[in-house]
Protein backbone atom coordinates (compact mmCIF):
# COMPACT_ATOMS: atom_id res chain seq x y z
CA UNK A 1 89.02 112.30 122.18
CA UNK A 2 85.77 114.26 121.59
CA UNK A 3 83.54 112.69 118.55
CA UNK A 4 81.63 114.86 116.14
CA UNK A 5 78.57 113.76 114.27
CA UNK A 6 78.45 113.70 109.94
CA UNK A 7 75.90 114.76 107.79
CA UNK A 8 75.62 110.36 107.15
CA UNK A 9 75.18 109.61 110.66
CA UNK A 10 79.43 108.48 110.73
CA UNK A 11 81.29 109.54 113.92
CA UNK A 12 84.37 111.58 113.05
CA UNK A 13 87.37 112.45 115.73
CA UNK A 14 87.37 115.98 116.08
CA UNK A 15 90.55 117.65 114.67
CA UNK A 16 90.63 115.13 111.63
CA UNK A 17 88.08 113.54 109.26
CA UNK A 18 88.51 110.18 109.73
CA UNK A 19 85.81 108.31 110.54
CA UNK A 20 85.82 106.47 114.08
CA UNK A 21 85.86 102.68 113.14
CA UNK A 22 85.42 101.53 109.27
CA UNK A 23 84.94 97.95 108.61
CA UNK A 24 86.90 95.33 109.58
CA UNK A 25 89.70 93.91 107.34
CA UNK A 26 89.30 90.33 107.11
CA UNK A 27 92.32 88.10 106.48
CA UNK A 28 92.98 87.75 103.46
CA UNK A 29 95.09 84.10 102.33
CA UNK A 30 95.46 84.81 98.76
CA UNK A 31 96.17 87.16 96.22
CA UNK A 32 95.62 85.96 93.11
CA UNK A 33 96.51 87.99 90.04
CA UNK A 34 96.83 91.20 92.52
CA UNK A 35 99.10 92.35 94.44
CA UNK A 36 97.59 93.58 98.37
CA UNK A 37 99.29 95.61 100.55
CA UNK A 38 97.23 95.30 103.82
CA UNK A 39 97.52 95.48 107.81
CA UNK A 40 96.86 96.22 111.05
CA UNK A 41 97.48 99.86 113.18
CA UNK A 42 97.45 100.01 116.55
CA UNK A 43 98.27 101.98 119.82
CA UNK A 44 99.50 101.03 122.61
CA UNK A 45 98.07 97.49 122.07
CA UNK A 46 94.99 98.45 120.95
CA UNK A 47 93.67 98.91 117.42
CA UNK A 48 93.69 102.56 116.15
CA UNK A 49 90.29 103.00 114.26
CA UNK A 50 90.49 106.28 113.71
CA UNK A 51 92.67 107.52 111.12
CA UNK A 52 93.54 107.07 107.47
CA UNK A 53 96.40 104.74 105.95
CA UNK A 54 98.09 106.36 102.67
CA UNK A 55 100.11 104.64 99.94
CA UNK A 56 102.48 106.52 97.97
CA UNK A 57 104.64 105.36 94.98
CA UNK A 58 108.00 105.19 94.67
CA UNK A 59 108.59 108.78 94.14
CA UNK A 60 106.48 109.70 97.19
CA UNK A 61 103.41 110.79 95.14
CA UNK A 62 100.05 109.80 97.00
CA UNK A 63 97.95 107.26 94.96
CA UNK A 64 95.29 106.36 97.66
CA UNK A 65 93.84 106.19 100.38
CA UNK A 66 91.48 104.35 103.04
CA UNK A 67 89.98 105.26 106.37
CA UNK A 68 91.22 102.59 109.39
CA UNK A 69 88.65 100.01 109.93
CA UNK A 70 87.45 99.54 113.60
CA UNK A 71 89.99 96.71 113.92
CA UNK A 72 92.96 99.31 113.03
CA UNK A 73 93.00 97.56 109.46
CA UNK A 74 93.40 98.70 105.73
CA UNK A 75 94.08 97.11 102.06
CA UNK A 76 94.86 98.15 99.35
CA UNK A 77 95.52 96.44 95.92
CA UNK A 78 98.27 97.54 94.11
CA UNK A 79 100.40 97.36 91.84
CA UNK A 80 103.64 95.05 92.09
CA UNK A 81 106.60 97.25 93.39
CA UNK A 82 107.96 99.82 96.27
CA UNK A 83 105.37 101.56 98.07
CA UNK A 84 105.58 103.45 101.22
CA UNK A 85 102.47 103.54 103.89
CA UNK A 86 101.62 106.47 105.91
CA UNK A 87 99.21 106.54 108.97
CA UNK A 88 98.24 109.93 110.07
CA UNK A 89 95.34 110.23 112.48
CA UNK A 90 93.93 112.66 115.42
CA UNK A 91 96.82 113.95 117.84
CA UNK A 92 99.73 113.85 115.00
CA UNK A 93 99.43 110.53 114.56
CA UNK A 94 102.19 109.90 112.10
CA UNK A 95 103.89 106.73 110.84
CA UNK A 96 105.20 105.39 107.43
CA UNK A 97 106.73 102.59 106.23
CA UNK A 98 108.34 100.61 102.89
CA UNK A 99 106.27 97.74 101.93
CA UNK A 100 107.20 95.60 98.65
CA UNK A 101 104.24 94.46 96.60
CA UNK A 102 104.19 91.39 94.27
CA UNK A 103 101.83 90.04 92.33
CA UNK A 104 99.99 86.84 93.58
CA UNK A 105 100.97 87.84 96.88
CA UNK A 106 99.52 89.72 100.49
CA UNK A 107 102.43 92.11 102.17
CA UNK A 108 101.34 92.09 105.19
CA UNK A 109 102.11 95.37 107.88
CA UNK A 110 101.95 95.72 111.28
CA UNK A 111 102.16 99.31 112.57
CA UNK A 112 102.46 100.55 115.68
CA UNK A 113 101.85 103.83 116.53
């Protein structure tokens, strides 16, 4: 995969926006009053950082969205109730799944790609 440089000195995969390698997710025990929808991608074994993770509502509208971190990970805090997750990233990367959300609690996904 060829690299291309931004304006902000972030790498970007050619073909698609996403920067190569965000931040780490850390684990994340507790939820308190929110509700966190958070995970891991990977492919082939090996974490996907390049890419974003979306999360739509219930009626499949996007709400948001967040670049892969360099471990493959994203979070998102949302609100309690049906969500899906997509993954798109360089190639046609494409993945999606349902994902409950509660409050107090982490849903935690593991997507491979």
């Amino acid at each position: 995969m060829s690299v291309a440089s931004q304006p902000a000195g972030q790498a970007v995969a050619s073909g698609c926006g996403a920067p190569a390698g965000g931040a780490p997710v850390t684990a994340q025990t507790g939820a308190g009053s929110q509700a966190i929808v958070q995970g891991r991608v990977t492919r082939g074994g090996a974490p996907l950082a390049a890419g974003y993770a979306r999360l739509l509502d219930a009626g499949g509208e996007f709400v948001a969205e967040v670049p892969l971190g360099e471990d493959g990970g994203f979070r998102f805090f949302a609100a309690a109730g049906e969500w899906t997750l997509r993954v798109l990233a360089p190639g046609g990367v494409f993945a999606q799944r349902r994902v409950s959300a509660a409050t107090g609690q982490v849903s935690e996904l593991e997507v491979a790609v």
